[in-house]
N, C-alpha and C. Protein backbone atom coordinates (compact mmCIF):
# COMPACT_ATOMS: atom_id res chain seq x y z
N UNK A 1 -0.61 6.58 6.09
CA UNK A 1 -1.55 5.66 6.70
C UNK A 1 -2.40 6.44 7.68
N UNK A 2 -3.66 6.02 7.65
CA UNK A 2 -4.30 7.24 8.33
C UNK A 2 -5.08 6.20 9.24
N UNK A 3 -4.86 6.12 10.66
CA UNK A 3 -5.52 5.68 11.72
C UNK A 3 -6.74 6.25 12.44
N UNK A 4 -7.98 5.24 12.32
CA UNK A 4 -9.36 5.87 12.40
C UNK A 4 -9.59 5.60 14.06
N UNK A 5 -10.03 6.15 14.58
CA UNK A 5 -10.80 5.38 15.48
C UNK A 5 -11.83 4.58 15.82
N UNK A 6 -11.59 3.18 16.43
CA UNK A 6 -12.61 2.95 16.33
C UNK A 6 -13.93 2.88 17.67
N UNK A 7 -14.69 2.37 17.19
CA UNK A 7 -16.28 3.10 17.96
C UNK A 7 -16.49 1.68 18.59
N UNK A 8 -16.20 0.64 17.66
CA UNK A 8 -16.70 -0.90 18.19
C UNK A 8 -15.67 -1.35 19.18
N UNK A 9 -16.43 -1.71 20.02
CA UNK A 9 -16.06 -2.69 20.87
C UNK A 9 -15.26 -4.23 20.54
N UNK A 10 -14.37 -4.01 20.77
CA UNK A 10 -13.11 -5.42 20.84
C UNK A 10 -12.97 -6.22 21.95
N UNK A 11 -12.19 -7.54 21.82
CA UNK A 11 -12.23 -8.55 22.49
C UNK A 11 -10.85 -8.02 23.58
N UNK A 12 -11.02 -7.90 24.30
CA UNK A 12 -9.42 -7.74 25.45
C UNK A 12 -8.73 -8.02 24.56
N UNK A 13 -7.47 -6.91 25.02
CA UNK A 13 -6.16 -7.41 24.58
C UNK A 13 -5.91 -7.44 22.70
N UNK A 14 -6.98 -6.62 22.19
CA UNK A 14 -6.97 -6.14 20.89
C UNK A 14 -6.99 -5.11 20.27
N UNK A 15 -6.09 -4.22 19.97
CA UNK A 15 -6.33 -3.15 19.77
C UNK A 15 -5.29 -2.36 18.68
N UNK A 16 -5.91 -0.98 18.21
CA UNK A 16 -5.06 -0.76 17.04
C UNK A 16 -5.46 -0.71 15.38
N UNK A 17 -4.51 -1.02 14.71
CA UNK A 17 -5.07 -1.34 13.51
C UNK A 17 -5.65 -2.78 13.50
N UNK A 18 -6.42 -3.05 12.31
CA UNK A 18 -6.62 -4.34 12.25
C UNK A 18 -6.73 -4.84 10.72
N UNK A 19 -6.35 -6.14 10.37
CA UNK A 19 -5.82 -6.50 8.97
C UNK A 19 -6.12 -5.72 7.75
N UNK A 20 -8.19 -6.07 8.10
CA UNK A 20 -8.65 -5.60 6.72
C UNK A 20 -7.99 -3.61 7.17
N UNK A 21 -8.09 -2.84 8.02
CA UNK A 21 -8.01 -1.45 7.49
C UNK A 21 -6.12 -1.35 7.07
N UNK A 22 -5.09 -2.22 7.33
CA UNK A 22 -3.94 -1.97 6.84
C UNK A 22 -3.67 -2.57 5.33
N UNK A 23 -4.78 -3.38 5.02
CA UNK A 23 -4.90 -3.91 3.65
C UNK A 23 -5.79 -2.97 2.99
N UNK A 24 -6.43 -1.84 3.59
CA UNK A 24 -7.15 -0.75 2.88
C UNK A 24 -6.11 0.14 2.49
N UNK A 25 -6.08 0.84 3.74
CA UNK A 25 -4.52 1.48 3.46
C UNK A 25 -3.80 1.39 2.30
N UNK A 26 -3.29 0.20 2.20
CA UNK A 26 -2.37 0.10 0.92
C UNK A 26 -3.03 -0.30 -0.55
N UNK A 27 -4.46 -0.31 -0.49
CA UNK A 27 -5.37 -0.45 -1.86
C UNK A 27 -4.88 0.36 -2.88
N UNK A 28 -4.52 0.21 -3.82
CA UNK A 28 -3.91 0.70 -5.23
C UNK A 28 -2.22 1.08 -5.12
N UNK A 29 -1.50 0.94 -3.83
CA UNK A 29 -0.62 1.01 -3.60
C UNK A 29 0.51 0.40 -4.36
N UNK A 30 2.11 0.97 -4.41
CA UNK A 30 3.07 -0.42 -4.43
C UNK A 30 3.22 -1.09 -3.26
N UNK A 31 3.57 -2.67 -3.62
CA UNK A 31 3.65 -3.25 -2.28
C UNK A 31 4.68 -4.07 -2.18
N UNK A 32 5.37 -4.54 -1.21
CA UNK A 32 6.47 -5.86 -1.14
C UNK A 32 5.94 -6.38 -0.38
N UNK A 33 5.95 -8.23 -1.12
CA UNK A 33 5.46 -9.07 -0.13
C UNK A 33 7.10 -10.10 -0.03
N UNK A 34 6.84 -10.58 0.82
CA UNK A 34 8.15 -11.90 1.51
C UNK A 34 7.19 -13.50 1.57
N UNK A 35 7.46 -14.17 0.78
CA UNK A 35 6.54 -15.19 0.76
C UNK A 35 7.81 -16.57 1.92
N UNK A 36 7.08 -16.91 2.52
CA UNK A 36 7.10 -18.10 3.16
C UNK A 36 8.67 -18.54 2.18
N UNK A 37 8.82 -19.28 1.21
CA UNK A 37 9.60 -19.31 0.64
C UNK A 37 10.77 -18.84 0.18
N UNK A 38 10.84 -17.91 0.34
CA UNK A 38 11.85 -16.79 0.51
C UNK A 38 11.59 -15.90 -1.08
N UNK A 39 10.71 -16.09 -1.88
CA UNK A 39 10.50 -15.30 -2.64
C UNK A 39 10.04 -13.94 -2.56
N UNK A 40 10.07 -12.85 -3.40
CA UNK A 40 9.78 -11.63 -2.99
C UNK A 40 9.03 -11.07 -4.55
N UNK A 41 7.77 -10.26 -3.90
CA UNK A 41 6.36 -10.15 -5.21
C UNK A 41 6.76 -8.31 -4.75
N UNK A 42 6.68 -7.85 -6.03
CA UNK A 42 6.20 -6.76 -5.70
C UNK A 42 5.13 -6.11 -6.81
N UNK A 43 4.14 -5.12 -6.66
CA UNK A 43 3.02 -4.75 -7.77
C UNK A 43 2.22 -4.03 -6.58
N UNK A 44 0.83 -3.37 -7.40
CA UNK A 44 -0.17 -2.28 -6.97
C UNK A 44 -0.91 -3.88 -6.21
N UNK A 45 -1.45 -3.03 -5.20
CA UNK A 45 -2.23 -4.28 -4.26
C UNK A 45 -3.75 -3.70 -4.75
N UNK A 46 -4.24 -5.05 -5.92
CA UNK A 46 -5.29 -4.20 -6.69
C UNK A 46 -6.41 -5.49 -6.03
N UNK A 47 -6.37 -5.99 -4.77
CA UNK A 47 -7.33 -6.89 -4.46
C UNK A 47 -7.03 -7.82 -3.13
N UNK A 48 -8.29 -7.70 -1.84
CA UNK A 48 -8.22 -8.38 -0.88
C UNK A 48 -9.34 -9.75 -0.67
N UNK A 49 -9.07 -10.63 0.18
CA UNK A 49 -10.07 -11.32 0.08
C UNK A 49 -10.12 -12.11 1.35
N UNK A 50 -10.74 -12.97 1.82
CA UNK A 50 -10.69 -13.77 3.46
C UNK A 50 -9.10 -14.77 3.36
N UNK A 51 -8.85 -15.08 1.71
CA UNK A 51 -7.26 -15.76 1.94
C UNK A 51 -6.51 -15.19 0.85
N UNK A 52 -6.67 -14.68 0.35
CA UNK A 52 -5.83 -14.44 -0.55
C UNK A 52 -5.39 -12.56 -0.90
N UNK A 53 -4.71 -12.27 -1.40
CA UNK A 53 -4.27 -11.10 -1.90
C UNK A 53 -3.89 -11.12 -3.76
N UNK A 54 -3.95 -10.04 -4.00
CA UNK A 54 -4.12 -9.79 -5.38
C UNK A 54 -3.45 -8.70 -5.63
N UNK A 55 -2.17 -8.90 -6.71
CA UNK A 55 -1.09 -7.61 -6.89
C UNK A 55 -1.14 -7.48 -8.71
N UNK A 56 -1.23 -6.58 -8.81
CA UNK A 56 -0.76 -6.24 -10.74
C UNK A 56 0.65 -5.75 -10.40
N UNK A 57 1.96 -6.03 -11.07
CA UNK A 57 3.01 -6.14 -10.90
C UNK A 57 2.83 -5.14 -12.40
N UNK A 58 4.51 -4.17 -12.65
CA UNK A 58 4.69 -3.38 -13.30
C UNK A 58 4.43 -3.96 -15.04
N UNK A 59 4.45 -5.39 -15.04
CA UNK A 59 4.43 -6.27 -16.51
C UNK A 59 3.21 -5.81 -16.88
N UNK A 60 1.85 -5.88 -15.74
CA UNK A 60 0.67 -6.27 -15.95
C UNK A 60 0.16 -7.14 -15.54
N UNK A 61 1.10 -8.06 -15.29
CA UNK A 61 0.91 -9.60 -14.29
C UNK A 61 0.18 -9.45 -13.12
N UNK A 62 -1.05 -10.38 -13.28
CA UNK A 62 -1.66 -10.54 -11.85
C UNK A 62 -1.07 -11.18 -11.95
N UNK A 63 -0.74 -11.19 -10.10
CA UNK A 63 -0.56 -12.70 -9.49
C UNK A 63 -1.91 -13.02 -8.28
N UNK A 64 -2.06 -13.69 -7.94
CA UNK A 64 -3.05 -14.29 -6.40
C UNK A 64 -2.00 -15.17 -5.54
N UNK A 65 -2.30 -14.52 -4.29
CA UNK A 65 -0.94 -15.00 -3.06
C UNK A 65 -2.03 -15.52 -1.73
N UNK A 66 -1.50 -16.18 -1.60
CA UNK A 66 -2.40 -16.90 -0.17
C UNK A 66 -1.65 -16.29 0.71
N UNK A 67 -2.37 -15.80 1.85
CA UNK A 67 -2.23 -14.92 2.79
C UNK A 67 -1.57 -15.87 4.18
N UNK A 68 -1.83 -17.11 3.42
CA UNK A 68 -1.45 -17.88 4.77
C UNK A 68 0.23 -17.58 4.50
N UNK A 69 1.00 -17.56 3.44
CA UNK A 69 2.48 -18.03 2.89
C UNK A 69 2.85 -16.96 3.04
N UNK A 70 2.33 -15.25 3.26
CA UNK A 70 3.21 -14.60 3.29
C UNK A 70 3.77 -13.95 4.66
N UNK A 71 5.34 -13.65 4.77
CA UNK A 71 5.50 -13.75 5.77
C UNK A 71 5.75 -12.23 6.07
N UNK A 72 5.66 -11.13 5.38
CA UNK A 72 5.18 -9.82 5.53
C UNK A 72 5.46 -8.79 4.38
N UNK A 73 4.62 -7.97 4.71
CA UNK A 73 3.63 -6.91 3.30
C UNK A 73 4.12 -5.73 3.69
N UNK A 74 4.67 -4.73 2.84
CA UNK A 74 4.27 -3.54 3.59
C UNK A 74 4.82 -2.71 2.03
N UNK A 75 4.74 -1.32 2.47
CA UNK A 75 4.31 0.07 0.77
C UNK A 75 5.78 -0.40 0.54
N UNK A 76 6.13 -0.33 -1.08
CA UNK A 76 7.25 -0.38 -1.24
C UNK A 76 7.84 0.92 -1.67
């Protein structure tokens, strides 16, 4: 994971990474997600969006995951 600096100006009390560059980060990646439900997705994170996420799983299977349900992502 490669941490950029950034140049722009933030709101107090914000700082660090921020969603979209840790959802860059892991672009074509494997990933594990933990859904709200207690289910667990894993696949290449082949797509981001303002709610949703997008994984191709080893089948070939897309799936589309609402970003609100999951309760955390990270490289598998």
């Amino acid at each position: 994971m490669s941490e950029q600096p950034t140049t722009t100006k933030r709101p107090r009390g914000i700082w660090g990474l921020t969603a979209p560059q840790f959802y860059a980060d892991l672009r074509e990646q494997p990933i594990l997600l933990k859904m709200s439900t207690g289910e667990k997705f894993r696949g290449a994170l082949i797509g981001v969006d303002q709610y949703d996420l997008f994984i191709r799983q080893d089948s070939g299977l897309v799936l589309k995951l609402s970003k609100g349900t999951i309760v955390y992502c990270h490289r598998a």
